[in-house]
Protein backbone atom coordinates (compact mmCIF):
# COMPACT_ATOMS: atom_id res chain seq x y z
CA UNK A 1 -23.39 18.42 50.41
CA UNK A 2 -20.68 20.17 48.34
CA UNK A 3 -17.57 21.23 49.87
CA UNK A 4 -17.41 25.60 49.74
CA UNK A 5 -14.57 25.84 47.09
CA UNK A 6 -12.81 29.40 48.35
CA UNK A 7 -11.39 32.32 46.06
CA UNK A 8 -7.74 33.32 47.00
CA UNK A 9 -5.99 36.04 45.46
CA UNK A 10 -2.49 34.86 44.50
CA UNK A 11 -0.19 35.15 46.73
CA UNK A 12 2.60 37.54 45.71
CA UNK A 13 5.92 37.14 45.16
CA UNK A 14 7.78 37.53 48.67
CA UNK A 15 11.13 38.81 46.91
CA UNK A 16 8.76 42.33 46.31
CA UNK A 17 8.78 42.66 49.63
CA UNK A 18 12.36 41.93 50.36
CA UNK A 19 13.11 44.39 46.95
CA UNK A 20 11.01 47.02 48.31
CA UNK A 21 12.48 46.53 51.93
CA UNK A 22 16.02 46.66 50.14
CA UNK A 23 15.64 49.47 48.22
CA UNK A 24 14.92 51.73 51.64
CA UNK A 25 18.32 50.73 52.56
CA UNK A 26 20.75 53.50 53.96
CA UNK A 27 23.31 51.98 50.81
CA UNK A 28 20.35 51.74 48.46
CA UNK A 29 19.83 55.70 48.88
CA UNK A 30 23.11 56.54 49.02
CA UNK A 31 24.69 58.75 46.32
CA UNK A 32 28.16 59.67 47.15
CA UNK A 33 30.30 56.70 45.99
CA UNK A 34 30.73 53.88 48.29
CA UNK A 35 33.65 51.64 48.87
CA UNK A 36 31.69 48.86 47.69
CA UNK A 37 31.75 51.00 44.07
CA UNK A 38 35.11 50.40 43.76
CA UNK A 39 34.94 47.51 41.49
CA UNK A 40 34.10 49.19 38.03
CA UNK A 41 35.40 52.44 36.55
CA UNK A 42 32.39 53.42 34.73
CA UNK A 43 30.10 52.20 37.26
CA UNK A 44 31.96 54.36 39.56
CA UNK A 45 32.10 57.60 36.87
CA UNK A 46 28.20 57.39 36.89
CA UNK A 47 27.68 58.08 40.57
CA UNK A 48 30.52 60.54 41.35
CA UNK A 49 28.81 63.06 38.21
CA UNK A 50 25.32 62.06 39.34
CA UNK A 51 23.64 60.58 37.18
CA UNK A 52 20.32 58.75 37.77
CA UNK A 53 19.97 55.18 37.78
CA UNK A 54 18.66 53.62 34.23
CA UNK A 55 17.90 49.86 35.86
CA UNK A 56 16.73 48.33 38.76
CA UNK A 57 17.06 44.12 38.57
CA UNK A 58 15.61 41.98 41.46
CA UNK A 59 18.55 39.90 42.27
CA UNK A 60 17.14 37.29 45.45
CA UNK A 61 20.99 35.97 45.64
CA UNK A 62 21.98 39.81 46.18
CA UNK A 63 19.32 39.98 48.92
CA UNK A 64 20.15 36.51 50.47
CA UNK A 65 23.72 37.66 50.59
CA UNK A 66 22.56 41.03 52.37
CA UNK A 67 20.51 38.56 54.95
CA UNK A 68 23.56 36.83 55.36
CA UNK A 69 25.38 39.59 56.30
CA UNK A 70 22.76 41.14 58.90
CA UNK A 71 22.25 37.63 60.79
CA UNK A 72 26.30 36.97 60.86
CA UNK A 73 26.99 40.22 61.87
CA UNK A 74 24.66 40.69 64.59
CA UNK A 75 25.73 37.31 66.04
CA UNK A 76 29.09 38.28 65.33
CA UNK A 77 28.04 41.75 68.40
CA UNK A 78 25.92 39.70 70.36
CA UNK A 79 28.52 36.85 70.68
CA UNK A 80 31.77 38.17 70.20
CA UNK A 81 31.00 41.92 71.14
CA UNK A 82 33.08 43.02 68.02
CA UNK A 83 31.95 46.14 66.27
CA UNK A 84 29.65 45.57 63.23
CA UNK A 85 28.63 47.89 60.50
CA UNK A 86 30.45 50.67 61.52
CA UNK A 87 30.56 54.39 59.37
CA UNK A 88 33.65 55.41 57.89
CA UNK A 89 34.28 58.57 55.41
CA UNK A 90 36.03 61.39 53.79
CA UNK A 91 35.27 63.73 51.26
CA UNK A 92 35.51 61.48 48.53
CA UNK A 93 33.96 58.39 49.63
CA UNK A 94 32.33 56.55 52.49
CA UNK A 95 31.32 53.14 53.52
CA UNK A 96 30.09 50.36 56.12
CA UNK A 97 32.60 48.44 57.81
CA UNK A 98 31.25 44.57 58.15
CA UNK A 99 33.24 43.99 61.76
CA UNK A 100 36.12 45.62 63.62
CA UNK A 101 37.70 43.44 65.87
CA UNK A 102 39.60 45.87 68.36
CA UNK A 103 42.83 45.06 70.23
CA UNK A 104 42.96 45.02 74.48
CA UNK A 105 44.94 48.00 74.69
CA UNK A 106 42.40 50.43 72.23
CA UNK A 107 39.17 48.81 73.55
CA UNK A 108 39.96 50.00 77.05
CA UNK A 109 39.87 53.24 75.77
CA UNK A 110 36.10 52.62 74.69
CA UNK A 111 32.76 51.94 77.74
CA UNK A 112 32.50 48.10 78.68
CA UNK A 113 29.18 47.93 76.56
CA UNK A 114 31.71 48.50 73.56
CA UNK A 115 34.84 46.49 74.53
CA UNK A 116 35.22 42.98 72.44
CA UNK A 117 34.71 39.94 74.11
CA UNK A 118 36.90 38.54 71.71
CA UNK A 119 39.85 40.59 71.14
CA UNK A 120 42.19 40.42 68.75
CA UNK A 121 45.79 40.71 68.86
CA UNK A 122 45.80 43.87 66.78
CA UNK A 123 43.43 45.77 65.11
CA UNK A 124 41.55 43.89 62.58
CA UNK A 125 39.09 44.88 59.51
CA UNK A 126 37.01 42.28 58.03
CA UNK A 127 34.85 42.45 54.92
CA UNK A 128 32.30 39.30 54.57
CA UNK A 129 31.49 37.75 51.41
CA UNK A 130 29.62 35.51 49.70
CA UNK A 131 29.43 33.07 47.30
CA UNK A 132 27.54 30.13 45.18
CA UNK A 133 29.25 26.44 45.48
CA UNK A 134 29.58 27.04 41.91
CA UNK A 135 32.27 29.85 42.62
CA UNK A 136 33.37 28.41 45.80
CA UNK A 137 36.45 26.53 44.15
CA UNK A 138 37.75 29.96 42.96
CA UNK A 139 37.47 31.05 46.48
CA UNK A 140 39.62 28.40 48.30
CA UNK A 141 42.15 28.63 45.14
CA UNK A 142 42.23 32.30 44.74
CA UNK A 143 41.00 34.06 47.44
CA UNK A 144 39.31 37.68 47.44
CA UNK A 145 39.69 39.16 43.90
CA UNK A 146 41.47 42.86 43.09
CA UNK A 147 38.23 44.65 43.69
CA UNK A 148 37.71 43.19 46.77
CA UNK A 149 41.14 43.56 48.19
CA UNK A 150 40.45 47.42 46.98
CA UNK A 151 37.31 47.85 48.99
CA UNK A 152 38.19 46.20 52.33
CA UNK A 153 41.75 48.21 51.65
CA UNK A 154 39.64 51.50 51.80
CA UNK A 155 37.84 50.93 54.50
CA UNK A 156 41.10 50.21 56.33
CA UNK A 157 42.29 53.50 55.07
CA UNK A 158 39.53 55.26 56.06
CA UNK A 159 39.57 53.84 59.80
CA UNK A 160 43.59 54.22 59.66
CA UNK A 161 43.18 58.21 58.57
CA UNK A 162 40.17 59.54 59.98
CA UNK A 163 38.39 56.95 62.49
CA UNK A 164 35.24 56.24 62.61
CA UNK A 165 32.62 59.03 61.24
CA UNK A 166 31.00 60.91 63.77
CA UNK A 167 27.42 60.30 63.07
CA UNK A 168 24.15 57.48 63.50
CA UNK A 169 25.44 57.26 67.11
CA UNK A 170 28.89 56.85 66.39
CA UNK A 171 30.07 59.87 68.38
CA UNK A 172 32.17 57.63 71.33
CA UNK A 173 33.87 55.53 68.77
CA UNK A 174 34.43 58.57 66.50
CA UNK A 175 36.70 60.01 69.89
CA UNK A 176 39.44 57.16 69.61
CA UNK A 177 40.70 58.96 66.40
CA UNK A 178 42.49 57.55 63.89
CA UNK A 179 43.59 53.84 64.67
CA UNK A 180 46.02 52.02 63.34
CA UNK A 181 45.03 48.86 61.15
CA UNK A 182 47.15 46.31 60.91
CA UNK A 183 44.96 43.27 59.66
CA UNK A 184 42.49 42.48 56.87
CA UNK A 185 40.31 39.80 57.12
CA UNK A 186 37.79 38.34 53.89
CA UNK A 187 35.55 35.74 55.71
CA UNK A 188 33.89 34.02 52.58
CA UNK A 189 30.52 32.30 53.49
CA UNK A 190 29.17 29.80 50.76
CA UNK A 191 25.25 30.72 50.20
CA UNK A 192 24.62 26.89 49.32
CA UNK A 193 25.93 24.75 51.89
CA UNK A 194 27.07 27.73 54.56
CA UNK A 195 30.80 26.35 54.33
CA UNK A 196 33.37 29.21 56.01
CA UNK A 197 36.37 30.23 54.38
CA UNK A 198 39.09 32.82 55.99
CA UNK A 199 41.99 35.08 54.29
CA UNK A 200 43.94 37.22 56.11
CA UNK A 201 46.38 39.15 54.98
CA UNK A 202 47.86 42.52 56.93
CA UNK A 203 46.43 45.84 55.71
CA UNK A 204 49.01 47.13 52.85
CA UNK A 205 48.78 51.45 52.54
CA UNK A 206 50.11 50.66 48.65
CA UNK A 207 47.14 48.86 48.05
CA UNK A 208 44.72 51.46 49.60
CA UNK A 209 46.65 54.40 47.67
CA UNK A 210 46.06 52.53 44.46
CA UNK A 211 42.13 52.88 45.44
CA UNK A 212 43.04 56.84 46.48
CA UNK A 213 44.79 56.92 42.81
CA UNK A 214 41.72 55.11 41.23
CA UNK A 215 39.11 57.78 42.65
CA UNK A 216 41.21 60.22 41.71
CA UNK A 217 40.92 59.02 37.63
CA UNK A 218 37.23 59.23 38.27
CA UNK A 219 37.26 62.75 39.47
CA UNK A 220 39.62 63.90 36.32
CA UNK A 221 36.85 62.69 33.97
CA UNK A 222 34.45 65.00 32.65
CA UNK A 223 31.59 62.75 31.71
CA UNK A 224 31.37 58.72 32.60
CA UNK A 225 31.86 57.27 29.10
CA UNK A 226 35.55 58.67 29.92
CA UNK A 227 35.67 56.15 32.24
CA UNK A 228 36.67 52.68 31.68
CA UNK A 229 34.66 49.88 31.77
CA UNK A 230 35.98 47.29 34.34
CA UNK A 231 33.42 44.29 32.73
CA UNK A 232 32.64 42.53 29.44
CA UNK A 233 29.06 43.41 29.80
CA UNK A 234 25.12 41.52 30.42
CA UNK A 235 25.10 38.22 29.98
CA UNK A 236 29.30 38.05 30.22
CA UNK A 237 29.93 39.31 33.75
CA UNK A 238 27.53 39.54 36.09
CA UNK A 239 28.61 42.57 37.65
CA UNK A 240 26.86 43.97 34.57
CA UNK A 241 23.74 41.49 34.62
CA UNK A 242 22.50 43.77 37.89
CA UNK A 243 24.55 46.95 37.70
CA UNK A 244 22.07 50.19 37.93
CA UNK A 245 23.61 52.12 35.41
CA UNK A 246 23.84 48.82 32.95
CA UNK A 247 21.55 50.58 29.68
CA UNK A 248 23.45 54.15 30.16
CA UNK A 249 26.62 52.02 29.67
CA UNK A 250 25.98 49.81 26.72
CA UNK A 251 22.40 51.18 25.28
CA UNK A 252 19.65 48.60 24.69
CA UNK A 253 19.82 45.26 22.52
CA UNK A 254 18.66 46.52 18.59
CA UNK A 255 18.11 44.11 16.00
CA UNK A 256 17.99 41.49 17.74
CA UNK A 257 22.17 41.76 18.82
CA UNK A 258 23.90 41.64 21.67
CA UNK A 259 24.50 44.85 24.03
CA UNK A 260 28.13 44.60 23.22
CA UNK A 261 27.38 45.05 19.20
CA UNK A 262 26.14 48.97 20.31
CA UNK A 263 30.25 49.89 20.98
CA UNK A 264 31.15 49.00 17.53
CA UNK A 265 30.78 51.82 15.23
CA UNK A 266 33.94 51.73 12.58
CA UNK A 267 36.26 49.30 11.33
CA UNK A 268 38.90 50.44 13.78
CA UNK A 269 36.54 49.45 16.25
CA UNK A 270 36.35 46.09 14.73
CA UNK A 271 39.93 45.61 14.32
CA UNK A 272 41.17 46.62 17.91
CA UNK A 273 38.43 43.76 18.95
CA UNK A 274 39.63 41.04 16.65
CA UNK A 275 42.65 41.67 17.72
CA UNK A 276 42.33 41.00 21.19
CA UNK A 277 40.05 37.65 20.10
CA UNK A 278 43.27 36.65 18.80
CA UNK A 279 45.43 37.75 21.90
CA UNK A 280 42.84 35.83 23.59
CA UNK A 281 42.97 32.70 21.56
CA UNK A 282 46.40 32.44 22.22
CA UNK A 283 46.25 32.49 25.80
CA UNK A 284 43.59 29.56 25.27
CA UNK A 285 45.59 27.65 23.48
CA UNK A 286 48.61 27.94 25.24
CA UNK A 287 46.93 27.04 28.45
CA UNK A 288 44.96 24.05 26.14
CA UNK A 289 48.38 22.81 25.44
CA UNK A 290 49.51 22.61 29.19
CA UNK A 291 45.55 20.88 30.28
CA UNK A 292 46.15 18.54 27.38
CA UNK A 293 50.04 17.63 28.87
CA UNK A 294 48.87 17.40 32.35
CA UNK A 295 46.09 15.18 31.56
CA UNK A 296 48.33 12.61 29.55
CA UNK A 297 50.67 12.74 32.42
CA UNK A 298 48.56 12.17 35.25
CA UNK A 299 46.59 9.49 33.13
CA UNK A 300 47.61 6.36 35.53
CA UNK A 301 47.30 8.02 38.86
CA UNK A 302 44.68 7.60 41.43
CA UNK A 303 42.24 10.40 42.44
CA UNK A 304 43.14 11.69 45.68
CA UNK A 305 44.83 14.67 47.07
CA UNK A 306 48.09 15.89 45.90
CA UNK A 307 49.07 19.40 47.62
CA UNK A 308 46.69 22.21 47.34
CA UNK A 309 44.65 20.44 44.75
CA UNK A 310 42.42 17.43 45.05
CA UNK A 311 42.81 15.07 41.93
CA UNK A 312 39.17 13.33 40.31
CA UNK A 313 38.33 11.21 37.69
CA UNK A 314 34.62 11.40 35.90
CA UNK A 315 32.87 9.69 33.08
CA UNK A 316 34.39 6.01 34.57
CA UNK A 317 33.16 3.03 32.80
CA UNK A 318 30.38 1.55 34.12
CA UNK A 319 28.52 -1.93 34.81
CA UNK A 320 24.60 -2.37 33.18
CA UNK A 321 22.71 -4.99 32.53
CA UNK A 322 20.92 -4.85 29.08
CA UNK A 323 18.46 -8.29 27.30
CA UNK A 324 20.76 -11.17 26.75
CA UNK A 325 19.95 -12.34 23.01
CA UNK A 326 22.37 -15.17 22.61
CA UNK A 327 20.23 -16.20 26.12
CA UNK A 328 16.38 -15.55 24.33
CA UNK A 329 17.19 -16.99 20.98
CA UNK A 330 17.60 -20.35 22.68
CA UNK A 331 14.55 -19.50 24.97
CA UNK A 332 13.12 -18.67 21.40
CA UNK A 333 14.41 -22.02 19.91
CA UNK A 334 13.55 -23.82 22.69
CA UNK A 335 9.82 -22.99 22.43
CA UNK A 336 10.02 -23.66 18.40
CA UNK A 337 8.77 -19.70 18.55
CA UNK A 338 9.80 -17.81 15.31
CA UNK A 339 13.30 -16.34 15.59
CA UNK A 340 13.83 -13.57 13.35
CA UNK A 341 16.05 -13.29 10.72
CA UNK A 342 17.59 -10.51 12.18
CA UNK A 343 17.17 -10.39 15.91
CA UNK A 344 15.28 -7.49 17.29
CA UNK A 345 15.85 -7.07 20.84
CA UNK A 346 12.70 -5.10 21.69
CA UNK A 347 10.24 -7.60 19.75
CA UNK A 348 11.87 -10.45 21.51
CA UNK A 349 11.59 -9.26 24.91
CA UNK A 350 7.56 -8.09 24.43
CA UNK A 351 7.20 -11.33 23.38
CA UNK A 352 9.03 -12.85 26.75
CA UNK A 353 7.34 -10.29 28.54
CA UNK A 354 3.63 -11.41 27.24
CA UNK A 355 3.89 -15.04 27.76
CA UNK A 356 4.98 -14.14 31.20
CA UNK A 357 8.86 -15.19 30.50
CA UNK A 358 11.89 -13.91 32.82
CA UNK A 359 13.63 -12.23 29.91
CA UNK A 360 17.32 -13.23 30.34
CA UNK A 361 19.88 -10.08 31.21
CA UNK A 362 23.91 -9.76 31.07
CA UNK A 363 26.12 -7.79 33.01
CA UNK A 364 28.24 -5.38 30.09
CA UNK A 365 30.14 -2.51 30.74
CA UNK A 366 29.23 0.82 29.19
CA UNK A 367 33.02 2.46 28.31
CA UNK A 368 32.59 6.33 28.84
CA UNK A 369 35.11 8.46 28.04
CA UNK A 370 37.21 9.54 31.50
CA UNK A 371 37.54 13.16 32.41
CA UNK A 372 40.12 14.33 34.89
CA UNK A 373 38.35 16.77 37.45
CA UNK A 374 40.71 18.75 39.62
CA UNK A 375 39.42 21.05 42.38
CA UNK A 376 40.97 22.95 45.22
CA UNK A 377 41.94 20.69 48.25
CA UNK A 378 40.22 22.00 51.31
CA UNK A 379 42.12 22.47 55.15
């Protein structure tokens, strides 16, 4: 009797769901400009004039990050009673606040339900981020990058000048008022292995102002191509790789060129760019020069940890054991078996092999050229 052999329609791909499920999203929807728009110019230009979005890229890291965010943040309430995507606004912008971490003396102002567990010793806004363990050395060596330090500045700003907004249920919080920030906190989670990484740094009013003085460049423009563009483009940066507004920016590949060959129309165009490949190259080189010195003097110590970086050494030579000839031409000779002129290794060992001989080995060692590695020394 045959076993029933049953049809399934293929399954589909669960990231449609997730898109789909994304794309409802209060941010997804949203068309005034968010703090989290605060990282490109042009990007920015696009949604404060309106326009509609040209393309929509399934990014499952995006989403995983997003994930992220909603499981560490609602631990963050349930555990810690902190307060967790959180409304702020003005008339220029708006955003979600990740987690507020209130002091003592303003949470008493606020129900029990709503006072911290954990308190903090003053006000604190944190912004959580996240990253690949291919990125995660630029992390513990660099820390949050200008655009980031701009968003979690303006959501600082916004809490320090006009409290929380007074809507989605907001309308107790919204009652303290303006508080006063003093703290800003990037909590950087690595998407690969879920290693934590802190920065603090205390909220700086010169930094937010910059963002106030960066809006305000958007509003003077007339149309978004007056805006500049913060990124090098698809395929460079991948802010551009799953930006919206990515073909109203740089137009569609023709003949068969790069997105970045559509910006090039006259030889001026051409020379401002070859000049900065040369600025560029000289930078390179400069910096060459300095790797090349550092790896020459470094050459006879051992890998280990030397401050904030963690020396390495790759590509080390290496022990293998390859067919002894010296060792089968006397097997060979032994056996008054043909040797041949030439010895060939592989038609010396089959014939070992066949009449069921150990074929003899030696230990050599394979040289390999040594690379220094240096990465970011963790705490």
């Amino acid at each position: 009797m045959s076993t029933p052999v049953l049809e399934r329609p293929e399954s589909p791909s669960i990231w449609v769901a997730a898109d789909a499920a994304d794309q409802a999203r209060p941010r997804s929807r949203q068309r005034q400009l968010g703090a989290s728009d605060l990282v490109c110019e042009r990007r920015a230009a696009y949604i404060y004039h309106g326009w509609e979005r040209t393309d929509h890229v399934v990014s499952p890291a995006a989403m995983l990050g997003t994930y992220i965010h909603e499981g560490l943040t609602t631990a963050a309430r349930r555990e810690f009673g902190w307060l967790v995507e959180k409304k702020v606004a003005d008339a220029a912008i708006r955003g979600s606040i990740d987690v507020v971490q209130l002091d003592r003396v303003t949470a008493r102002q606020l129900p029990r339900r709503l006072r911290p567990k954990v308190p903090a010793d003053v006000i604190t806004v944190e912004d959580i981020k996240t990253r690949t363990i291919y990125r995660w050395d630029e992390v513990l060596r660099y820390g949050a990058t200008a655009g980031e330090l701009r968003q979690v500045m303006t959501y600082a700003r916004l809490l320090s000048t006009g409290g929380f907004s007074d809507d989605g249920g907001q309308r107790v919080l919204a009652r303290l008022g303006p508080l006063r920030v003093e703290r800003i906190r990037l909590r950087f989670i690595c998407r690969d292995n879920g290693e934590e990484y802190i920065q603090e740094v205390p909220y700086d009013p010169e930094i937010a102002e910059e963002a106030v003085w960066w809006l305000e460049r958007i509003a003077d423009t007339e149309h978004p191509e007056e805006a500049h563009r913060t990124f090098l483009g698809p395929g460079i940066d991948a802010q551009c790789d799953f930006c919206p507004f990515a073909t109203a920016c740089w137009g569609q590949p023709a003949g068969g060129r790069p997105v970045q060959a559509n910006i090039v129309h006259n030889d001026a165009d051409v020379a401002m760019h070859l000049a900065d490949y040369v600025n560029a190259h000289r930078e390179w080189a400069d910096a060459d020069r300095v790797k090349k010195f550092v790896r020459r003097a470094v050459d006879g110590v051992k890998a280990g940890p030397y401050g904030r970086n963690v020396l390495a050494w790759q590509g080390e030579d290496k022990k293998a054991e390859e067919p002894d000839i010296r060792a089968m031409i006397e097997i060979f000779d032994s056996l008054d078996a043909p040797i041949p002129t030439v010895p060939d290794t592989d038609r010396m060992v089959k014939a070992l092999v066949s009449a069921g001989i150990a074929v003899p080995l030696r230990t050599v060692t394979k040289k390999a050229s040594r690379r220094i590695d240096v990465r970011a020394a963790r705490e």
